[in-house]
N, C-alpha and C. Protein backbone atom coordinates (compact mmCIF):
# COMPACT_ATOMS: atom_id res chain seq x y z
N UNK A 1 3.07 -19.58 13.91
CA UNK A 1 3.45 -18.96 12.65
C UNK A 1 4.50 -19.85 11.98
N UNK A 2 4.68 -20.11 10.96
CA UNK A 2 5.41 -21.12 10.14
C UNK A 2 6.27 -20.10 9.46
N UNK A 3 7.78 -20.69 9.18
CA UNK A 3 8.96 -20.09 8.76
C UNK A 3 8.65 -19.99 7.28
N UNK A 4 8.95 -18.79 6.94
CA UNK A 4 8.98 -18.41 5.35
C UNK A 4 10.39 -19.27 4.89
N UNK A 5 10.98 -19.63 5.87
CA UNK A 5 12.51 -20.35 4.85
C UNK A 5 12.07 -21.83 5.33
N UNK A 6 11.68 -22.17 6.21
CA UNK A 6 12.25 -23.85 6.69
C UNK A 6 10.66 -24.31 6.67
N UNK A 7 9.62 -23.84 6.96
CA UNK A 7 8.32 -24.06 6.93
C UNK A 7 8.21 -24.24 8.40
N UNK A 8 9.00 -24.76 9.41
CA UNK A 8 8.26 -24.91 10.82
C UNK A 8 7.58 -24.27 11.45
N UNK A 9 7.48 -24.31 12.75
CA UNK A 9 5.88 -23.69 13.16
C UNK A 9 7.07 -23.51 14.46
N UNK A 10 8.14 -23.45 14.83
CA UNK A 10 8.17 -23.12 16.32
C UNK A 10 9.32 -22.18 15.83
N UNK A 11 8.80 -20.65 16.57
CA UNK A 11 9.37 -19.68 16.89
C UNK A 11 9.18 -18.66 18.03
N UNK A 12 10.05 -18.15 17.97
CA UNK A 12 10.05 -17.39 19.40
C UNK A 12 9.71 -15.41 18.44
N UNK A 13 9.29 -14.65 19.67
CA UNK A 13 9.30 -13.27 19.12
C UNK A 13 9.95 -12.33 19.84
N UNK A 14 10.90 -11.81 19.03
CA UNK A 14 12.17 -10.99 19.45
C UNK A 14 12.52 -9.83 20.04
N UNK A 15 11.04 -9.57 19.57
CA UNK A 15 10.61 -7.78 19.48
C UNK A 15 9.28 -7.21 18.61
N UNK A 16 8.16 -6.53 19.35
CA UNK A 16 7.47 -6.18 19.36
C UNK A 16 7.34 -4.74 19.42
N UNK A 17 6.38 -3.97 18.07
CA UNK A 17 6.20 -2.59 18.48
C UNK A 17 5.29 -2.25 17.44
N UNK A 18 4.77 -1.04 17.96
CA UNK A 18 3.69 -0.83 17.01
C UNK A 18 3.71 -0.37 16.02
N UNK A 19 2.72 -0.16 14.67
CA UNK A 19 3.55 0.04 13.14
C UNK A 19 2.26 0.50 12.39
N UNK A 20 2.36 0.81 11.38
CA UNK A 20 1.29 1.48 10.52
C UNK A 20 0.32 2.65 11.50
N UNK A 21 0.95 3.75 12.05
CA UNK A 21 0.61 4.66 12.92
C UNK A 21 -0.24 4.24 13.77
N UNK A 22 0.06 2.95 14.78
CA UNK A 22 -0.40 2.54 15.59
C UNK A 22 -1.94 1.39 15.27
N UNK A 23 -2.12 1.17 14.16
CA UNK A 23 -3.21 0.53 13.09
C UNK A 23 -2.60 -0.86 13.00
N UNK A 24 -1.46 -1.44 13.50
CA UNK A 24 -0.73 -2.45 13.41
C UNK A 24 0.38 -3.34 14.58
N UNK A 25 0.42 -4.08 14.76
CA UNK A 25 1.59 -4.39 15.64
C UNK A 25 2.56 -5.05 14.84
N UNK A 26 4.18 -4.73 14.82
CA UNK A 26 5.03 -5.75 13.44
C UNK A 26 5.74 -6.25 15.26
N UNK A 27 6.08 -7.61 14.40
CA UNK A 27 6.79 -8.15 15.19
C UNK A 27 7.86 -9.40 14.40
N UNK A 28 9.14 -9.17 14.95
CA UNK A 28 10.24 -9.30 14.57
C UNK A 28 10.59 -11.07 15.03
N UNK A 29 10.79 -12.01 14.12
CA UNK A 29 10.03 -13.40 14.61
C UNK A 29 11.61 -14.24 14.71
N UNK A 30 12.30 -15.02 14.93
CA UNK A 30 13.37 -15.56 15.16
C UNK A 30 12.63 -17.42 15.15
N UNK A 31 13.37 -18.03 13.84
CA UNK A 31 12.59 -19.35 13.94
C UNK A 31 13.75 -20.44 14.89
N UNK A 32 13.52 -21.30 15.32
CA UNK A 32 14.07 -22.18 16.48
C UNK A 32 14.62 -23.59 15.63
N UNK A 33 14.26 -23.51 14.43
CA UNK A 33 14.43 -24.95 13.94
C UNK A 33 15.61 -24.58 13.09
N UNK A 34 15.82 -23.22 12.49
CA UNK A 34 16.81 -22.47 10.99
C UNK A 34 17.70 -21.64 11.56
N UNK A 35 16.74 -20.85 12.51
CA UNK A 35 17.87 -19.60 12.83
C UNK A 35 17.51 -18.50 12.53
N UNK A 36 16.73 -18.44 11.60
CA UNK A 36 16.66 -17.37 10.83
C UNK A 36 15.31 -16.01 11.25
N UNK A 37 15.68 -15.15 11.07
CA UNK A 37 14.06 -14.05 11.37
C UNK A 37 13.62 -13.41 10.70
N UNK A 38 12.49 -12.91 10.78
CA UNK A 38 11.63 -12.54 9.82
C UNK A 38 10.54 -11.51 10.38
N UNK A 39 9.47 -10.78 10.04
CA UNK A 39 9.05 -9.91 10.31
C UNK A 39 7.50 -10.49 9.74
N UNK A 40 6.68 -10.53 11.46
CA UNK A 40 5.04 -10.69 10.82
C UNK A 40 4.29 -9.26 11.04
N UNK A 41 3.38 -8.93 11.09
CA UNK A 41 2.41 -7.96 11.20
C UNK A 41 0.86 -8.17 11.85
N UNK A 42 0.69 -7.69 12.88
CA UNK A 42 -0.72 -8.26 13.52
C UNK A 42 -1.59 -7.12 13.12
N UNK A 43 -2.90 -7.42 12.59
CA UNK A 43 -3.80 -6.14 12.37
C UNK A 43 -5.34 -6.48 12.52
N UNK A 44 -5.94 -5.50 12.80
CA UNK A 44 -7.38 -6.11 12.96
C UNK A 44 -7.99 -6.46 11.81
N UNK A 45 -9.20 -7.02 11.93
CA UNK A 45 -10.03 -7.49 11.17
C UNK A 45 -10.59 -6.43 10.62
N UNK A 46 -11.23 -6.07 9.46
CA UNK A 46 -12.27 -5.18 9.35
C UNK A 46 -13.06 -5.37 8.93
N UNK A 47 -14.38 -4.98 8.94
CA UNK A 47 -15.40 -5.06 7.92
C UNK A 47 -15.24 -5.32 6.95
N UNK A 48 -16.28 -6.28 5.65
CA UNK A 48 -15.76 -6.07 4.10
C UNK A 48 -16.17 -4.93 3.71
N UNK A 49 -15.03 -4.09 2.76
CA UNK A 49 -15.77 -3.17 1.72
C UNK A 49 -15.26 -3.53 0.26
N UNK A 50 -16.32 -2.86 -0.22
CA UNK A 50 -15.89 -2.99 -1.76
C UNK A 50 -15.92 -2.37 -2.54
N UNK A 51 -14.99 -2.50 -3.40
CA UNK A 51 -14.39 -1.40 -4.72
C UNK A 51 -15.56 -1.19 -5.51
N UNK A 52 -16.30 -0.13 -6.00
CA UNK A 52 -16.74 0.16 -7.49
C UNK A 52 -15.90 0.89 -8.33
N UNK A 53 -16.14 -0.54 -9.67
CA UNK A 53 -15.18 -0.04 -10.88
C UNK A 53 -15.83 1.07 -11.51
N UNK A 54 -15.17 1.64 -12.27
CA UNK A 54 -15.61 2.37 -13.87
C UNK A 54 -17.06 2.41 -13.98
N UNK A 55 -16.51 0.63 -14.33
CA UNK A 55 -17.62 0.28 -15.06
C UNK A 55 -19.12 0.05 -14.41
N UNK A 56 -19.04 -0.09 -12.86
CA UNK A 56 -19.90 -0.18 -12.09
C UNK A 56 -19.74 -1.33 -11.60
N UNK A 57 -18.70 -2.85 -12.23
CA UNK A 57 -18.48 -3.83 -11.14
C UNK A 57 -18.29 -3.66 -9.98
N UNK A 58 -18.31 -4.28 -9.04
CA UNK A 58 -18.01 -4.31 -7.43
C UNK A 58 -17.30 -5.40 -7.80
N UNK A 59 -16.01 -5.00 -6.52
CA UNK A 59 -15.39 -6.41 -6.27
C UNK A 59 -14.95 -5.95 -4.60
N UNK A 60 -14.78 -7.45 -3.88
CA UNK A 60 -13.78 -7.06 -2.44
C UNK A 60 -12.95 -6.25 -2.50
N UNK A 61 -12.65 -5.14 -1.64
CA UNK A 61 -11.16 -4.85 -1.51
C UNK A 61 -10.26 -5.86 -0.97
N UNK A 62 -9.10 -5.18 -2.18
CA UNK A 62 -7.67 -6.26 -1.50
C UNK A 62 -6.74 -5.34 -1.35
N UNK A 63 -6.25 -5.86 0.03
CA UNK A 63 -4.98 -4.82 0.58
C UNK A 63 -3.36 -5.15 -1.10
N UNK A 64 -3.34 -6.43 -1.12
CA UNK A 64 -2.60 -6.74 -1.53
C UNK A 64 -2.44 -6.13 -3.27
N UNK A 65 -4.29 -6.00 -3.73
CA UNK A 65 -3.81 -4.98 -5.07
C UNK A 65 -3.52 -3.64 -4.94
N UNK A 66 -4.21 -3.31 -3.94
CA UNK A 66 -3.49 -2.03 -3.30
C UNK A 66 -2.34 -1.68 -3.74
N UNK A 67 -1.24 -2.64 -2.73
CA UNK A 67 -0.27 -2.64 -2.21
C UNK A 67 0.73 -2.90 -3.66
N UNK A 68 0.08 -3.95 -4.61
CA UNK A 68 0.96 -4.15 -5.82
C UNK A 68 0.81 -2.82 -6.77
N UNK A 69 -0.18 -2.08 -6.67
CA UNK A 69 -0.08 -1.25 -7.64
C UNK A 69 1.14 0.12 -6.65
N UNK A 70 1.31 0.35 -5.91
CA UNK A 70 1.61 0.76 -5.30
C UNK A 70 3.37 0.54 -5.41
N UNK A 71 3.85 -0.76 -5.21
CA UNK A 71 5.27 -1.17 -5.51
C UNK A 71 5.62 -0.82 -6.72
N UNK A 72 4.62 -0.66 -7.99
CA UNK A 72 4.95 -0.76 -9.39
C UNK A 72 5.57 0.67 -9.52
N UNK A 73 4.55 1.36 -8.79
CA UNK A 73 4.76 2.95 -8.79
C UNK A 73 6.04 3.53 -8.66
N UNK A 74 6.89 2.45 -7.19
CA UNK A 74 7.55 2.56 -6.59
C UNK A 74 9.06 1.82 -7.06
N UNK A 75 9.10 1.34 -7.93
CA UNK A 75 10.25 0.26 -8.52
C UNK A 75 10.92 1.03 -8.60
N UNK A 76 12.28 0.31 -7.79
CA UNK A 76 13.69 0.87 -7.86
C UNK A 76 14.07 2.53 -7.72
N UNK A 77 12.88 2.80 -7.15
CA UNK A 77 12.98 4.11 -6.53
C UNK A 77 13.67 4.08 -5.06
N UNK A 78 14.62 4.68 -4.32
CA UNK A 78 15.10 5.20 -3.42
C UNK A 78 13.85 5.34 -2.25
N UNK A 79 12.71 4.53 -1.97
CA UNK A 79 12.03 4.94 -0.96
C UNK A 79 11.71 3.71 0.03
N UNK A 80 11.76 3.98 1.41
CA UNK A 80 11.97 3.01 2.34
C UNK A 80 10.73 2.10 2.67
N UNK A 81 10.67 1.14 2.34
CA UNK A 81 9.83 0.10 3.19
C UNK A 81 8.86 0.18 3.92
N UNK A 82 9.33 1.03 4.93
CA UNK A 82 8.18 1.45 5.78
C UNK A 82 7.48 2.72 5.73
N UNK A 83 7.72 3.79 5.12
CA UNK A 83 7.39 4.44 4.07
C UNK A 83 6.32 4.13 3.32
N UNK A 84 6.39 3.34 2.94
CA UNK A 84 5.22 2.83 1.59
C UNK A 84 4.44 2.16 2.29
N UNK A 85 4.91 1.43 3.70
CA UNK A 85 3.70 0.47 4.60
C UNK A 85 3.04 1.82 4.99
N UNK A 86 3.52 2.99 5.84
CA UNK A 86 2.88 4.13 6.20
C UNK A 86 2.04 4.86 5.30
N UNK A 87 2.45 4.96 3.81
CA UNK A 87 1.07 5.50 3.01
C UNK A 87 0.20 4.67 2.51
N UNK A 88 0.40 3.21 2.44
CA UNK A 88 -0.36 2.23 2.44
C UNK A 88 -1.98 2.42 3.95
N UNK A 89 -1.07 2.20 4.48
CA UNK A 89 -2.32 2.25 5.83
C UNK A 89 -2.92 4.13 5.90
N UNK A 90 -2.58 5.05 5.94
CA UNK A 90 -3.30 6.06 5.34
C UNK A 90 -4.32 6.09 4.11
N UNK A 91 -3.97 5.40 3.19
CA UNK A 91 -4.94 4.89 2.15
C UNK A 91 -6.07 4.56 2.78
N UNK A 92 -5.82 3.16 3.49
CA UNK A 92 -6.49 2.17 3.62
C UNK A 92 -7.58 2.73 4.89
N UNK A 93 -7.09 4.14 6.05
CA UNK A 93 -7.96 4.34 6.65
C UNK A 93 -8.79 4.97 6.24
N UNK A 94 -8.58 5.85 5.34
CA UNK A 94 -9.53 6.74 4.58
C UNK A 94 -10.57 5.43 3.67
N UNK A 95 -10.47 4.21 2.94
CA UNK A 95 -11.10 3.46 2.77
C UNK A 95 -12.31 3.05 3.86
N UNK A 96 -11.42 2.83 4.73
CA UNK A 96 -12.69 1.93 5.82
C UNK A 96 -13.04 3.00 6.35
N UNK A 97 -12.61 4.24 6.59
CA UNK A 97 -13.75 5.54 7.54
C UNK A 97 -14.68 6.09 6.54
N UNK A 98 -14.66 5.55 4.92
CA UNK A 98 -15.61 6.38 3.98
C UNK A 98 -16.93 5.92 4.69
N UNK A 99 -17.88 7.06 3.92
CA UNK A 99 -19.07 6.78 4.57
C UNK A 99 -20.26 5.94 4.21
N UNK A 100 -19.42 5.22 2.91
CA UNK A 100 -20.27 4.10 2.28
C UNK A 100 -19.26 2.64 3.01
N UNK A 101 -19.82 1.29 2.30
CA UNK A 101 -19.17 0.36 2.39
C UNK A 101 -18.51 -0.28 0.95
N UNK A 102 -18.80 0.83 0.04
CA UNK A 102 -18.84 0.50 -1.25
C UNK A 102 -18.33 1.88 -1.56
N UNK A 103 -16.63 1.81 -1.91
CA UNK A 103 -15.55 2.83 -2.41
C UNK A 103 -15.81 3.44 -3.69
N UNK A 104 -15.88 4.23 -4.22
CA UNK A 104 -15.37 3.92 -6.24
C UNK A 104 -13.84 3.99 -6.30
N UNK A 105 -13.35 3.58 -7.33
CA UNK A 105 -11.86 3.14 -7.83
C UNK A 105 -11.32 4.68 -7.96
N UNK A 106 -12.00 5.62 -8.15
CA UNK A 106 -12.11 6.81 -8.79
C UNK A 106 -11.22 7.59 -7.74
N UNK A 107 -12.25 7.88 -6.23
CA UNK A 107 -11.62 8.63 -4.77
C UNK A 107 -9.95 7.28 -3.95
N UNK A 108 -10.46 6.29 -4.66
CA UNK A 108 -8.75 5.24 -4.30
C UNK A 108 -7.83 5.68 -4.88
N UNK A 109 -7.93 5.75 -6.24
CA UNK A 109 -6.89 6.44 -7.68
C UNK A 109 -6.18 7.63 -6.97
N UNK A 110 -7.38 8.73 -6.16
CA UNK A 110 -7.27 9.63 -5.85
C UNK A 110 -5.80 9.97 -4.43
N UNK A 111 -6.47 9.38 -3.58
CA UNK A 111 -5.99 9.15 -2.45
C UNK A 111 -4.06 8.33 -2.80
N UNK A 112 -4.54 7.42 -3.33
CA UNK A 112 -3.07 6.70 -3.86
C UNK A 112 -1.96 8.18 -4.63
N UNK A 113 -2.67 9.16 -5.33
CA UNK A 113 -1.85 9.36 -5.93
C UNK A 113 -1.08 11.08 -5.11
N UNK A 114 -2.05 10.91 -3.94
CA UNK A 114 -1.90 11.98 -2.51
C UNK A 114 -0.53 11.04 -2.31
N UNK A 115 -0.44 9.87 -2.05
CA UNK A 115 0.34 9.51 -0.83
C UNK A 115 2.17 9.56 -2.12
N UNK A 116 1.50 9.21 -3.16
CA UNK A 116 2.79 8.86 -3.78
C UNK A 116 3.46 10.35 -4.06
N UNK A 117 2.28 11.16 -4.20
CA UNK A 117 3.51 12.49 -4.05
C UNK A 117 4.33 12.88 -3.68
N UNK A 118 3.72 12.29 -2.18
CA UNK A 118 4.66 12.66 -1.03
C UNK A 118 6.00 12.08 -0.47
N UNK A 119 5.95 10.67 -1.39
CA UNK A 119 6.82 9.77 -1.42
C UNK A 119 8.14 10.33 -2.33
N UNK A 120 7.12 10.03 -3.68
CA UNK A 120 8.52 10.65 -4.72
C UNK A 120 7.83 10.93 -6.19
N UNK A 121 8.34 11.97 -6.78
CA UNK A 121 7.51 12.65 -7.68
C UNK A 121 7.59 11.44 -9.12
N UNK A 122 8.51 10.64 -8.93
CA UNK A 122 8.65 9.76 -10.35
C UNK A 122 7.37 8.62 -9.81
N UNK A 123 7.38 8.33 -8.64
CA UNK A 123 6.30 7.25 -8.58
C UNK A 123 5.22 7.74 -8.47
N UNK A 124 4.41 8.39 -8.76
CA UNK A 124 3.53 9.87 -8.54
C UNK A 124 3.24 9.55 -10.28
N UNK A 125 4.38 10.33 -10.41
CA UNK A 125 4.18 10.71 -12.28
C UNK A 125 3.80 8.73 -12.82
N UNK A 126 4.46 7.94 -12.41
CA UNK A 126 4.33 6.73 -12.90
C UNK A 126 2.66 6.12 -12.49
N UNK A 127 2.52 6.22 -11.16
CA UNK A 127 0.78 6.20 -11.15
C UNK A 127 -0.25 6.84 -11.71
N UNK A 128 0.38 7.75 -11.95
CA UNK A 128 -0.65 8.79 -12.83
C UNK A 128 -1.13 8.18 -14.14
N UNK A 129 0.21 8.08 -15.06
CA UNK A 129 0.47 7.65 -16.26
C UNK A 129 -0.62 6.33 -16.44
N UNK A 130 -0.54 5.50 -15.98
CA UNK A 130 -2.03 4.67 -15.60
C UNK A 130 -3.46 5.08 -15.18
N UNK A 131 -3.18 5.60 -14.19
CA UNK A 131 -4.56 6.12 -13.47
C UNK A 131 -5.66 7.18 -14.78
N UNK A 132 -4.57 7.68 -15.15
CA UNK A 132 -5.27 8.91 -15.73
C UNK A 132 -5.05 8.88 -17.45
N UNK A 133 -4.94 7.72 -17.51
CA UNK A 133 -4.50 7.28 -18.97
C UNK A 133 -4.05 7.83 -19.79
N UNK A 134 -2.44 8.26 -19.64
CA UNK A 134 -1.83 8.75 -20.27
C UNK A 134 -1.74 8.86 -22.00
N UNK A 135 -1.81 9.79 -22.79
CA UNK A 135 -2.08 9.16 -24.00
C UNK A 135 -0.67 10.26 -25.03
N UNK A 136 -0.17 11.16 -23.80
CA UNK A 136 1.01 11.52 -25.28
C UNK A 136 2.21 12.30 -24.36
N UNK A 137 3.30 13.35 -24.45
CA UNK A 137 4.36 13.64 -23.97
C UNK A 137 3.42 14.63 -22.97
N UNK A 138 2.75 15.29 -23.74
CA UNK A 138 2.30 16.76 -22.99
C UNK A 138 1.59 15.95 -21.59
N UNK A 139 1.07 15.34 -21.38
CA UNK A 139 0.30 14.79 -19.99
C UNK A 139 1.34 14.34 -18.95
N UNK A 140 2.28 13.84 -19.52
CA UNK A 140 3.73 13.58 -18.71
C UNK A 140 4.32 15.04 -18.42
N UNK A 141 4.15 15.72 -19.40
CA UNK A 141 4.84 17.17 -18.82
C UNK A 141 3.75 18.00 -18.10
N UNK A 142 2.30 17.98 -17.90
CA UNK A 142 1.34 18.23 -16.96
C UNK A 142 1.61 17.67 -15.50
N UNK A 143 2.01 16.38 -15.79
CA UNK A 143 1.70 15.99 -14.52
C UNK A 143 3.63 16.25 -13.40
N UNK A 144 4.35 16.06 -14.47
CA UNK A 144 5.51 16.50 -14.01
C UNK A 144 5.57 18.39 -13.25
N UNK A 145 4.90 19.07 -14.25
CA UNK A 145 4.61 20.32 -13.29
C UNK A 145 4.20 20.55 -12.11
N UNK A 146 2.37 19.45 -11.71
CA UNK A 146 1.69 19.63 -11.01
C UNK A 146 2.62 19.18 -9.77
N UNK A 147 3.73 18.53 -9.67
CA UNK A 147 4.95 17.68 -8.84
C UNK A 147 5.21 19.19 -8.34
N UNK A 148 5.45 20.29 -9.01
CA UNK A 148 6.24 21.02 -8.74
C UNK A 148 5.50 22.17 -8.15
N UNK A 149 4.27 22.24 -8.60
CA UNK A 149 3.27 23.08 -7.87
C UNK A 149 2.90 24.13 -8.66
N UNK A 150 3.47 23.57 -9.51
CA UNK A 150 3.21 25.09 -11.19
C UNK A 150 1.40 25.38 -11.53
């Protein structure tokens, strides 16, 4: 594994344990050439699946747009790291256990906006506001209720 600060390739591993409800191993990396440590993630391989858009494109799933739409939700909100890795991989199992190999964007939207509830109601209301194409105050004050269970 090569250092995110120095680029080398020799490191030692510090600490090991399992992560994303057992769907993951993180391991805590200490580089030999800088000093410095860092945190990798071991995970299996999976099958490809793929997204259907809207519109009916297919594309690969990517953990990583996932994961960016997901941070946006989440900006400068008060919620922990591993937190968001934990509703990340809940997402993502409900992805690969569907019973197609081919998702729609539609039941992802869906699922994403399960996990952000539970996270925090502003990143919730902020995915929505996209997802569900927000178009005036009253849909912000819909979806701010549904937070509340009204």
């Amino acid at each position: 594994m090569r250092c995110p600060f120095c680029g080398q390739d020799d490191d030692r591993v510090i600490d090991s344990r399992p992560a994303e409800d057992g769907n993951a191993i993180r391991r805590r990396r200490e580089c030999q050439a800088c000093g410095r440590r860092y945190t990798t993630y071991e995970r299996v391989e999976r099958f490809p699946v793929r997204v259907v858009k809207k519109d009916g494109r297919r594309e690969n799933y990517s953990r990583n747009k996932l994961l960016t739409g997901i941070l946006k939700a989440c900006h400068k909100l008060p919620i922990e790291s591993e937190r968001i890795e934990t509703a990340l991989s809940r997402i993502e199992r409900k992805i690969f256990d569907y019973e197609s190999d081919e998702v729609p964007t539609h039941l992802i939207g869906e699922w994403v906006m399960q996990e952000l509830r539970k996270l925090h109601k502003v990143a919730y209301i902020r995915f929505a506001s996209v997802y569900r194409e927000f178009r005036g105050a009253d849909d912000f004050v819909r979806a701010a209720q549904e937070t509340e269970g009204k």
